[in-house]
N, C-alpha and C. Protein backbone atom coordinates (compact mmCIF):
# COMPACT_ATOMS: atom_id res chain seq x y z
N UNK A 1 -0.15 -28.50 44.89
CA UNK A 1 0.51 -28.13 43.66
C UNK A 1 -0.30 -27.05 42.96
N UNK A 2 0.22 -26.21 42.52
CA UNK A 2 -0.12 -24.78 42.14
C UNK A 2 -0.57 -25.08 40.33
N UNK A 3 -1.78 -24.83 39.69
CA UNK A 3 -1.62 -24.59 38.01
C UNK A 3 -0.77 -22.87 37.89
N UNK A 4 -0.16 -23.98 36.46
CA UNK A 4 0.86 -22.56 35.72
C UNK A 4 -0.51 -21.76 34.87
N UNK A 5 -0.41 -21.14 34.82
CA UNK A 5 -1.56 -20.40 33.68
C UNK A 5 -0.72 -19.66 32.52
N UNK A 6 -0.44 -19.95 31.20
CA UNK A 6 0.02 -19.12 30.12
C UNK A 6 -0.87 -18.68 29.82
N UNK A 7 -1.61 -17.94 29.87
CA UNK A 7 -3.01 -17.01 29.00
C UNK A 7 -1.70 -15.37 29.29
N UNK A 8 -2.08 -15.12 28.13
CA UNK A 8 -1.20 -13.56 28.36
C UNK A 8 -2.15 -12.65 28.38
N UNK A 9 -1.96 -11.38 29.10
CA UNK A 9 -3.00 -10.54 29.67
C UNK A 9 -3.51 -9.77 27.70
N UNK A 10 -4.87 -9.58 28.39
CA UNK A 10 -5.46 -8.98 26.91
C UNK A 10 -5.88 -7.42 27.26
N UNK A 11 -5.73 -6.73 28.12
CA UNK A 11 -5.99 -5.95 28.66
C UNK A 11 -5.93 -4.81 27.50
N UNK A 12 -6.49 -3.49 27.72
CA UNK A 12 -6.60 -2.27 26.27
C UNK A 12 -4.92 -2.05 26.83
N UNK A 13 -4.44 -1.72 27.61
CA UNK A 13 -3.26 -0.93 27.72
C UNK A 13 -1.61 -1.75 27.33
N UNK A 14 -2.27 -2.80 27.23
CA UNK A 14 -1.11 -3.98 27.04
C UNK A 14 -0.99 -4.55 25.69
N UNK A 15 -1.99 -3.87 24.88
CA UNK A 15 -1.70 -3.96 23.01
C UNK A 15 -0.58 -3.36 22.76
N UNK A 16 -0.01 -3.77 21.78
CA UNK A 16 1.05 -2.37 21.25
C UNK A 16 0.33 -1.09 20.68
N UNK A 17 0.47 -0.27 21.11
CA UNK A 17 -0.16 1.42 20.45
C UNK A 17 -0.19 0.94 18.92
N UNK A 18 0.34 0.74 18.59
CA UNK A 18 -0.23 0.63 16.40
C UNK A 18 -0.59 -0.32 16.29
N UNK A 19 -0.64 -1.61 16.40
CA UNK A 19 -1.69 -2.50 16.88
C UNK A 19 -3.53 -1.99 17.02
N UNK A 20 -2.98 -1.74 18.29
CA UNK A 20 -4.27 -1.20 19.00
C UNK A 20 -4.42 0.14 18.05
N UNK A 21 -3.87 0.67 17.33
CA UNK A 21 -4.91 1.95 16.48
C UNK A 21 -5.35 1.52 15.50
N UNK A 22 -4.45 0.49 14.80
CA UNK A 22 -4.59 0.05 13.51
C UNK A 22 -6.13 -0.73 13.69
N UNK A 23 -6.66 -1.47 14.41
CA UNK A 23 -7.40 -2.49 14.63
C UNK A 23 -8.59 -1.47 15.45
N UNK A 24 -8.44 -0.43 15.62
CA UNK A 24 -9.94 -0.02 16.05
C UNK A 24 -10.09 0.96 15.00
N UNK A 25 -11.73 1.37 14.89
CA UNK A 25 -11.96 1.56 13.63
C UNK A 25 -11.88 3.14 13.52
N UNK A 26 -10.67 3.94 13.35
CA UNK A 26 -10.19 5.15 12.66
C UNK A 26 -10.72 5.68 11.52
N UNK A 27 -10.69 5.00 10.63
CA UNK A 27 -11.27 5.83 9.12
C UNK A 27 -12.41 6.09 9.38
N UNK A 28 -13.10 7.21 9.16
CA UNK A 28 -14.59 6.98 8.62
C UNK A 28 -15.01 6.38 7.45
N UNK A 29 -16.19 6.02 7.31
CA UNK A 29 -16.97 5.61 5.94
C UNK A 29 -16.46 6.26 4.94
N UNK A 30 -16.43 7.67 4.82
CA UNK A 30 -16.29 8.55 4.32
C UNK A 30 -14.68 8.85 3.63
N UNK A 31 -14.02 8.02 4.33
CA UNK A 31 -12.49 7.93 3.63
C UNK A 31 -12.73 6.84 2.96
N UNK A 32 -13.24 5.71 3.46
CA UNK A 32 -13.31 4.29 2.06
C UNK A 32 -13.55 4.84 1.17
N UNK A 33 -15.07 5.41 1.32
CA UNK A 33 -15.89 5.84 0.18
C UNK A 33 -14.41 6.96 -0.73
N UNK A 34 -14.16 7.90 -0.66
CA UNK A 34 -13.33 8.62 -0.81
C UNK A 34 -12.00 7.72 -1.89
N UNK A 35 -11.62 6.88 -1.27
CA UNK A 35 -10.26 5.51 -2.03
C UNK A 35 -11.18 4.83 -2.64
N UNK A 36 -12.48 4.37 -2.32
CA UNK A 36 -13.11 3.62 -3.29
C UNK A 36 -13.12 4.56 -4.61
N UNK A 37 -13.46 5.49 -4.67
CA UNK A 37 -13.71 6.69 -6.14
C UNK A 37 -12.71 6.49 -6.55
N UNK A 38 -11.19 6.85 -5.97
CA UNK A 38 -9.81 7.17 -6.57
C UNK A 38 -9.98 5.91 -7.06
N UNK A 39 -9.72 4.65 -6.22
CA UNK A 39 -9.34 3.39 -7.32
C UNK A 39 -10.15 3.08 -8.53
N UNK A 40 -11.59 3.48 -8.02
CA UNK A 40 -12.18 3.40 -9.64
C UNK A 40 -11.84 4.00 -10.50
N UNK A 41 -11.52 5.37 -10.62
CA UNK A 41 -10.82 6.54 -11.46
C UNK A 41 -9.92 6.30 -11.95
N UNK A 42 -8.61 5.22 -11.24
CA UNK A 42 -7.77 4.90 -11.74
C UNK A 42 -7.51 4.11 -12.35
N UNK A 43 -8.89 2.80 -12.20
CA UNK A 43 -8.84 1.86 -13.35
C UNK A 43 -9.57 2.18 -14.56
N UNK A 44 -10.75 3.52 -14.33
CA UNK A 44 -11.12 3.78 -15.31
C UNK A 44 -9.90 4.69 -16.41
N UNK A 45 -8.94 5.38 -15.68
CA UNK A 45 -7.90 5.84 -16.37
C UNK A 45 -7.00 5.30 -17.41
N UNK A 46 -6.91 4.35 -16.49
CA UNK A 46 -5.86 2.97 -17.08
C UNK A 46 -6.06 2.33 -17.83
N UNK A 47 -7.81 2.39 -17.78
CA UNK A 47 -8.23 1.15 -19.17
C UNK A 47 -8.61 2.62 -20.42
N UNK A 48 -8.82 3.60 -19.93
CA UNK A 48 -8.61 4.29 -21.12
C UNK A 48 -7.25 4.53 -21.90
N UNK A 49 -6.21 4.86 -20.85
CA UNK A 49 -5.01 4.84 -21.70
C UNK A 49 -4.58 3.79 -22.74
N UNK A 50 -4.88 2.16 -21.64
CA UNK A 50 -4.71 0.96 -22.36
C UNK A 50 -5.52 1.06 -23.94
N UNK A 51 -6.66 1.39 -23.94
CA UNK A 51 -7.66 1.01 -24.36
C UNK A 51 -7.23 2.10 -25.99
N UNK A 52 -7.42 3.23 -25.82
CA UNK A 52 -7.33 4.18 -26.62
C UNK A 52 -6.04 5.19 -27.10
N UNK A 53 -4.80 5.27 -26.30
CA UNK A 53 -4.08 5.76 -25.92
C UNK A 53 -2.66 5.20 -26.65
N UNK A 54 -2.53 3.87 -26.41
CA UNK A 54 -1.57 2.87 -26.61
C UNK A 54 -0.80 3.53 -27.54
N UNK A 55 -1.28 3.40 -28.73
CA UNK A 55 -0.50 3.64 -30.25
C UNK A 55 0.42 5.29 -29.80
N UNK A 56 -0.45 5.54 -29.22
CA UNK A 56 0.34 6.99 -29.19
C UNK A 56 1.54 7.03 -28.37
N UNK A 57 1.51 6.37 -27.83
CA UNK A 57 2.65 6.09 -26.76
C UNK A 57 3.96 5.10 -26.98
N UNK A 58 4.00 4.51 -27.95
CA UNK A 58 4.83 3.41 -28.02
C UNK A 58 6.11 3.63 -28.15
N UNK A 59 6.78 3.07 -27.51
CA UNK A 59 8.26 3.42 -27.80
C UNK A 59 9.21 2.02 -27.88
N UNK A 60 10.52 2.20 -28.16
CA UNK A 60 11.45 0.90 -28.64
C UNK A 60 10.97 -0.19 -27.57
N UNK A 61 10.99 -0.32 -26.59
CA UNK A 61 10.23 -1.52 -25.81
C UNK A 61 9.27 -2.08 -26.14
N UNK A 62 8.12 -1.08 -26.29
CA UNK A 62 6.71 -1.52 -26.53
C UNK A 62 6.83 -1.82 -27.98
N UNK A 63 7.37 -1.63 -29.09
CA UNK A 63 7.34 -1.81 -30.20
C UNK A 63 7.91 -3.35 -30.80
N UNK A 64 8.96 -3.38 -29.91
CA UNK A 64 9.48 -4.81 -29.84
C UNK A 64 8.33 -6.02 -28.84
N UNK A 65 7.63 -5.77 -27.70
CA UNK A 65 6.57 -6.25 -27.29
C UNK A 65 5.69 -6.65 -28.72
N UNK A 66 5.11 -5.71 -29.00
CA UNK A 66 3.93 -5.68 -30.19
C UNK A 66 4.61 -6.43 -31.16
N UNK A 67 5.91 -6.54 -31.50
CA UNK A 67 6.21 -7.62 -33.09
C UNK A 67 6.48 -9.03 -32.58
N UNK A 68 7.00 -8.91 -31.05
CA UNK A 68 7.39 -9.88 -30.63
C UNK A 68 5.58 -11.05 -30.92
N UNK A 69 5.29 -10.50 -30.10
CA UNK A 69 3.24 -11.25 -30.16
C UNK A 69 2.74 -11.20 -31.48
N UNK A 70 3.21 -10.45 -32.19
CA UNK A 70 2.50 -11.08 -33.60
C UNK A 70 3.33 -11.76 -34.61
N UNK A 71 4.81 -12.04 -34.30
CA UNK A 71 5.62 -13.19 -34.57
C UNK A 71 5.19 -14.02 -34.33
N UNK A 72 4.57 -14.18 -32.94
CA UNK A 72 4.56 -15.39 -32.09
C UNK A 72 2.89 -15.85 -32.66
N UNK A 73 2.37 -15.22 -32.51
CA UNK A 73 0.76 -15.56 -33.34
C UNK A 73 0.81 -15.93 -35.00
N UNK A 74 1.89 -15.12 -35.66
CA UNK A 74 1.76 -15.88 -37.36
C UNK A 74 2.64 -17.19 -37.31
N UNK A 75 3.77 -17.11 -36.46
CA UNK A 75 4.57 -18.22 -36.28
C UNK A 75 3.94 -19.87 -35.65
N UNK A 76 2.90 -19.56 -34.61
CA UNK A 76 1.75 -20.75 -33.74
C UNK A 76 3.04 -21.04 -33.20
N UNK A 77 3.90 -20.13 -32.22
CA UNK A 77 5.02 -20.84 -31.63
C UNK A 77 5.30 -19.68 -30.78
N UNK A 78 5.89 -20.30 -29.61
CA UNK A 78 6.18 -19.43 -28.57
C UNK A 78 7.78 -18.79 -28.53
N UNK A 79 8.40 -19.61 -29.41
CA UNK A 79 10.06 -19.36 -30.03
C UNK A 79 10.01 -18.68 -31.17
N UNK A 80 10.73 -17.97 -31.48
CA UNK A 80 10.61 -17.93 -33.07
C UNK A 80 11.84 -17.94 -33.61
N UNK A 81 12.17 -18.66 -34.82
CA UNK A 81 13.51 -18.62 -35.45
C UNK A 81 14.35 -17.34 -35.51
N UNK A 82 15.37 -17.51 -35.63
CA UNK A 82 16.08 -16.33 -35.48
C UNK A 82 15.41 -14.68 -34.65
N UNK A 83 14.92 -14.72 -33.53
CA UNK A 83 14.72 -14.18 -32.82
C UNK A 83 16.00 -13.45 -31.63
N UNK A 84 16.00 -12.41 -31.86
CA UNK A 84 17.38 -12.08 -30.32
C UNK A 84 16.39 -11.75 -29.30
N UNK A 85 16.54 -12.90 -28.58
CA UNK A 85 15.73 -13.14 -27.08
C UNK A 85 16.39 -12.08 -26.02
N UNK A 86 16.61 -11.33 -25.34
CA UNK A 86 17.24 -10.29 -24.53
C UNK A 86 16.50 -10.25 -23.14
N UNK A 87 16.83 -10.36 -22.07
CA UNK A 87 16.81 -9.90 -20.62
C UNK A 87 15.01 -11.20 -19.97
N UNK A 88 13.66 -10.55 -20.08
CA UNK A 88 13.20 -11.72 -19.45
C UNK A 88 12.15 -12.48 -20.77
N UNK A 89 12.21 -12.08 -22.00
CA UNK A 89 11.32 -12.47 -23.11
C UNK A 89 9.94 -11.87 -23.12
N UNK A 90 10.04 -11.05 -22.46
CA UNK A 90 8.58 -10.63 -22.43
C UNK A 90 8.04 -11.30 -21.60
N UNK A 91 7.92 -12.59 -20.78
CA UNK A 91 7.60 -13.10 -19.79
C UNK A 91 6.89 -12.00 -18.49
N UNK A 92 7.67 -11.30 -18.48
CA UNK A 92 7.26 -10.66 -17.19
C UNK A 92 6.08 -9.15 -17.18
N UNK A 93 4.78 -9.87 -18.46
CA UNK A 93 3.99 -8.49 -19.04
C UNK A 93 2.80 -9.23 -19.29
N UNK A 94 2.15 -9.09 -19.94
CA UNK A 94 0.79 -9.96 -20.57
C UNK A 94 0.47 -10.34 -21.74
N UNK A 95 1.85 -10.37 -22.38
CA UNK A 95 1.93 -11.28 -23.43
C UNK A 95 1.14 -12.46 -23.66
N UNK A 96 0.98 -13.01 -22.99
CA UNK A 96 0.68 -15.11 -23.21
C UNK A 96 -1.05 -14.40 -22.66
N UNK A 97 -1.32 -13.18 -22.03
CA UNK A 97 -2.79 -12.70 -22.03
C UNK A 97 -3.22 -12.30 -23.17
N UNK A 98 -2.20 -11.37 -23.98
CA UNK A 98 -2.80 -10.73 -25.04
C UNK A 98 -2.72 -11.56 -26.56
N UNK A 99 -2.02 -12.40 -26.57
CA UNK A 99 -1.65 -13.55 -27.85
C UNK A 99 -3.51 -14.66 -27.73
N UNK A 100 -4.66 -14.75 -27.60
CA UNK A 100 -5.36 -15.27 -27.62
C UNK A 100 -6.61 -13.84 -28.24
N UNK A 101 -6.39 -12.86 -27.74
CA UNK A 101 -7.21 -11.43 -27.69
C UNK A 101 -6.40 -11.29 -28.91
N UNK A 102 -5.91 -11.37 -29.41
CA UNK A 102 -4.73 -11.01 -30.75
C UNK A 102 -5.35 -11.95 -32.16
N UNK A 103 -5.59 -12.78 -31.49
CA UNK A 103 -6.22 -14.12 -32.61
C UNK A 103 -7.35 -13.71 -32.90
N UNK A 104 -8.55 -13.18 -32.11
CA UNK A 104 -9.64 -12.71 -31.98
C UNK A 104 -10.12 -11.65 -33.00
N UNK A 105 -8.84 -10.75 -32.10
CA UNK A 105 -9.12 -9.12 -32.69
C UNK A 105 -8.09 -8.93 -33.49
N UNK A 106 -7.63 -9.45 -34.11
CA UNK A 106 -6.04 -9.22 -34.43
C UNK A 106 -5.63 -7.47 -34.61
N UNK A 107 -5.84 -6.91 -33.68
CA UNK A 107 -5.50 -5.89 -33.57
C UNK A 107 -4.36 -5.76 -32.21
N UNK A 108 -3.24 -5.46 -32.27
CA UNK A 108 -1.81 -5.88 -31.24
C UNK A 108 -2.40 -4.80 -30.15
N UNK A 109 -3.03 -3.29 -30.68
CA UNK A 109 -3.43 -2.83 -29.54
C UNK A 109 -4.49 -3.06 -28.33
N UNK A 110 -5.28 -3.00 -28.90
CA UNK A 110 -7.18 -3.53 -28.45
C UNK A 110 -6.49 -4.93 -27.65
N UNK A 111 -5.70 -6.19 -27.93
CA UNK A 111 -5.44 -7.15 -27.71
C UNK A 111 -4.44 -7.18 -25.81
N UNK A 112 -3.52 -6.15 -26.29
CA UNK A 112 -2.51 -5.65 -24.72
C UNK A 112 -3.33 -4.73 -24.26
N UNK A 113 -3.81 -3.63 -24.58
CA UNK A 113 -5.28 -3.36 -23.37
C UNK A 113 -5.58 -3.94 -22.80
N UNK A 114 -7.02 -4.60 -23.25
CA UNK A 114 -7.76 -5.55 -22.75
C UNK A 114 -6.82 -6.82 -21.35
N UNK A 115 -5.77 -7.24 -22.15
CA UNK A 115 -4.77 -8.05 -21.44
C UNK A 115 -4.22 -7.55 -19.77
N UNK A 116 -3.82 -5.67 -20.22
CA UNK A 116 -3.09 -5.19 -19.24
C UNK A 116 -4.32 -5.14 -18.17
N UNK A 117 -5.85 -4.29 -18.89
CA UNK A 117 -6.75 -4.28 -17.71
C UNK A 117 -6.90 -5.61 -16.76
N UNK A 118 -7.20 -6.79 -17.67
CA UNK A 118 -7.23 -8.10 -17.23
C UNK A 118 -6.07 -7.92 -15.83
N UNK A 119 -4.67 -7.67 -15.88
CA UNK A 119 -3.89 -8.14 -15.05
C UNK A 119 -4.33 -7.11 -14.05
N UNK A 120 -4.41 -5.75 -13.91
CA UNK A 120 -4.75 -4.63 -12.75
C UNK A 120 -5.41 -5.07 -12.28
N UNK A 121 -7.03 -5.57 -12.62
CA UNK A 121 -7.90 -6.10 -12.33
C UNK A 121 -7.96 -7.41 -11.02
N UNK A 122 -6.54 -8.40 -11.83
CA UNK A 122 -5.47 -9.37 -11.26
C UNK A 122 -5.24 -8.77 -9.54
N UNK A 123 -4.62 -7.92 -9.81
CA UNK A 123 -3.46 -7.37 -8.86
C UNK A 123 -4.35 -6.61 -8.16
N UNK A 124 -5.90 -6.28 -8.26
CA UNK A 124 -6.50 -5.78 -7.44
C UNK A 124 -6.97 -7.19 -6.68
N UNK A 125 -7.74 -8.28 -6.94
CA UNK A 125 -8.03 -9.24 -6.19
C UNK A 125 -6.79 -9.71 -5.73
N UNK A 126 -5.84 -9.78 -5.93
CA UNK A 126 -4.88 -10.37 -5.02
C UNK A 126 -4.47 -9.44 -3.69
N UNK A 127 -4.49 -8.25 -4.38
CA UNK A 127 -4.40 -7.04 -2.77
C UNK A 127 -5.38 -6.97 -1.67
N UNK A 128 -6.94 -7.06 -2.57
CA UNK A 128 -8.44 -7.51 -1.66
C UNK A 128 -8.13 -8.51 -0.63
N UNK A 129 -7.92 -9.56 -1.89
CA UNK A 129 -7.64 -11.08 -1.13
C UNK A 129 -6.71 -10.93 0.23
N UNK A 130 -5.54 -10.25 0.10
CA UNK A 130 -4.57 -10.17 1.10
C UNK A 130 -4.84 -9.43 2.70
N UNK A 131 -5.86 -8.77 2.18
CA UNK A 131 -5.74 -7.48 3.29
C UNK A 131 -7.37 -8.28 3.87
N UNK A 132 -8.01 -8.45 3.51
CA UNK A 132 -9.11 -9.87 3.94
C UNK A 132 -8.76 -10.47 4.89
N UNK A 133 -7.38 -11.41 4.73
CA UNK A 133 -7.45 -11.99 5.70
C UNK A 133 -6.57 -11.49 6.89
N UNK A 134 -6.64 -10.82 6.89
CA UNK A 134 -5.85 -9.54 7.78
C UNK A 134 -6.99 -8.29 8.53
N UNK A 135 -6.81 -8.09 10.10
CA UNK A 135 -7.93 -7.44 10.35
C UNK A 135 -7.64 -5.55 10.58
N UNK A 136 -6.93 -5.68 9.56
CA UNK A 136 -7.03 -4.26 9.25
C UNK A 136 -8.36 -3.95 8.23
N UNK A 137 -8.38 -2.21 8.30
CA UNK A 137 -9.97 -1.62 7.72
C UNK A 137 -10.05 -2.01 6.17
N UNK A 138 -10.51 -1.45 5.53
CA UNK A 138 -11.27 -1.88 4.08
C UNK A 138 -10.39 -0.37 3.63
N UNK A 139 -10.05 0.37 4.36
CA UNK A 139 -9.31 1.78 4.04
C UNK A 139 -8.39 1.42 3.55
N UNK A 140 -7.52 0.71 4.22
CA UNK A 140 -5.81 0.39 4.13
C UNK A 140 -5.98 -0.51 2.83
N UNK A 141 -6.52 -1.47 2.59
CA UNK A 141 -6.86 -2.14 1.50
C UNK A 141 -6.87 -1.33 -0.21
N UNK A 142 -8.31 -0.60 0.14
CA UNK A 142 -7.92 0.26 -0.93
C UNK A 142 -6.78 1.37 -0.93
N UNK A 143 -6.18 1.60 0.03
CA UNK A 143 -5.03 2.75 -0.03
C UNK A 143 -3.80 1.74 -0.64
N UNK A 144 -4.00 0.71 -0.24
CA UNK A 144 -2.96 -0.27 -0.89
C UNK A 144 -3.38 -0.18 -2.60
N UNK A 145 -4.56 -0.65 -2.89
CA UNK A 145 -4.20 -0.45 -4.30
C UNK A 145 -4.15 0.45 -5.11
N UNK A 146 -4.51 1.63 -4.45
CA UNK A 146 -4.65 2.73 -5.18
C UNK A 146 -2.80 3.05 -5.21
N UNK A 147 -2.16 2.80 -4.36
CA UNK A 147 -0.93 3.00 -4.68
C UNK A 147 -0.18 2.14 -5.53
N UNK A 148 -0.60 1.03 -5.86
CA UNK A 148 -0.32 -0.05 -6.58
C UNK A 148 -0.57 0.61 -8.12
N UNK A 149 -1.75 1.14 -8.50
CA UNK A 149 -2.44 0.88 -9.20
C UNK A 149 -1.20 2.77 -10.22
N UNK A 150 -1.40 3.23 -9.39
CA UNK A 150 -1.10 4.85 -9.41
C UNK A 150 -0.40 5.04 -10.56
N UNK A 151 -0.52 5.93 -11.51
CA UNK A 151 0.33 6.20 -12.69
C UNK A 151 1.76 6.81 -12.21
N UNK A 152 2.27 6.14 -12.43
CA UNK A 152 3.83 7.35 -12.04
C UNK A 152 4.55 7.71 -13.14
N UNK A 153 4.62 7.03 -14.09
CA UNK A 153 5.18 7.44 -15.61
C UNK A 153 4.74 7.24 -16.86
N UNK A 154 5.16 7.99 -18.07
CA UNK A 154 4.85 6.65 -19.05
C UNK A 154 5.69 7.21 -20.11
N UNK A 155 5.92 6.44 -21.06
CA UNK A 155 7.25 6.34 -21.73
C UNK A 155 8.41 5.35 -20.94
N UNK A 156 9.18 5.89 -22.03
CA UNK A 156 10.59 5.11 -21.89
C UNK A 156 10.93 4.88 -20.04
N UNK A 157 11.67 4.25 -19.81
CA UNK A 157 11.70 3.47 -18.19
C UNK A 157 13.02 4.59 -18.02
């Protein structure tokens, strides 16, 4: 009686071509290094805009954000009476980040800064985290967040 053998061949020519490019090491140092700068640049950007910038920028969204959180901070309530609640409540921003930084500093700007860096910051360890356990380079990682991270507008949507 004969053994079956399932082992599948591992051979270089029997990877898939992007596979096999992706997984041998292409970038130089010199491109990390390169996405490492941009992503710093861009969070240093971001927390300046956040940081200093804000007021100048605000428009009917953000203005309703900002009364909405300091309703919600003079009120000690996450509802507020006669409120017109519209589309996701602000839920989907850093509200419930910046309402504690608000108590602090009670300043609505300094408070969603600080909040928004907090979440980039967020959304950078979760992209790290992801591409970690994945054996692609430390390149693709940061090229991931730097595109994540990337200014594409600002104002009105």
């Amino acid at each position: 009686m004969k053994k079956i053998s399932l082992k599948l061949p591992t051979a270089k020519g029997i990877i898939p071509p992007l596979r096999a490019k992706l997984s041998q090491r292409s970038t130089p140092p010199l491109f990390e290094y390169t996405l490492l700068l941009i992503v710093i640049a861009q969070v240093a950007f971001l927390s300046y805009m956040n940081l200093f910038e804000a007021p100048k920028m605000i428009d009917y969204d953000g203005a309703k954000l900002y009364k909405h959180a300091i309703e919600m901070w003079e009120n000690k309530s996450l509802f507020i009476p006669g409120w017109k609640y519209i589309t996701t409540m602000e839920l989907d921003c850093s509200l419930f980040l910046a309402l504690p930084i608000y108590a602090v500093s009670h300043n609505i700007f300094t408070s969603f800064g600080i909040a928004n860096i907090i979440m980039a910051l967020f959304y950078i360890v979760i992209i790290l985290s992801i591409f970690k356990r994945t054996r692609l380079q430390k390149g693709y990682a940061l090229l991931s967040v730097s595109l994540v991270l990337m200014p594409y507008v600002s104002g009105m949507l």
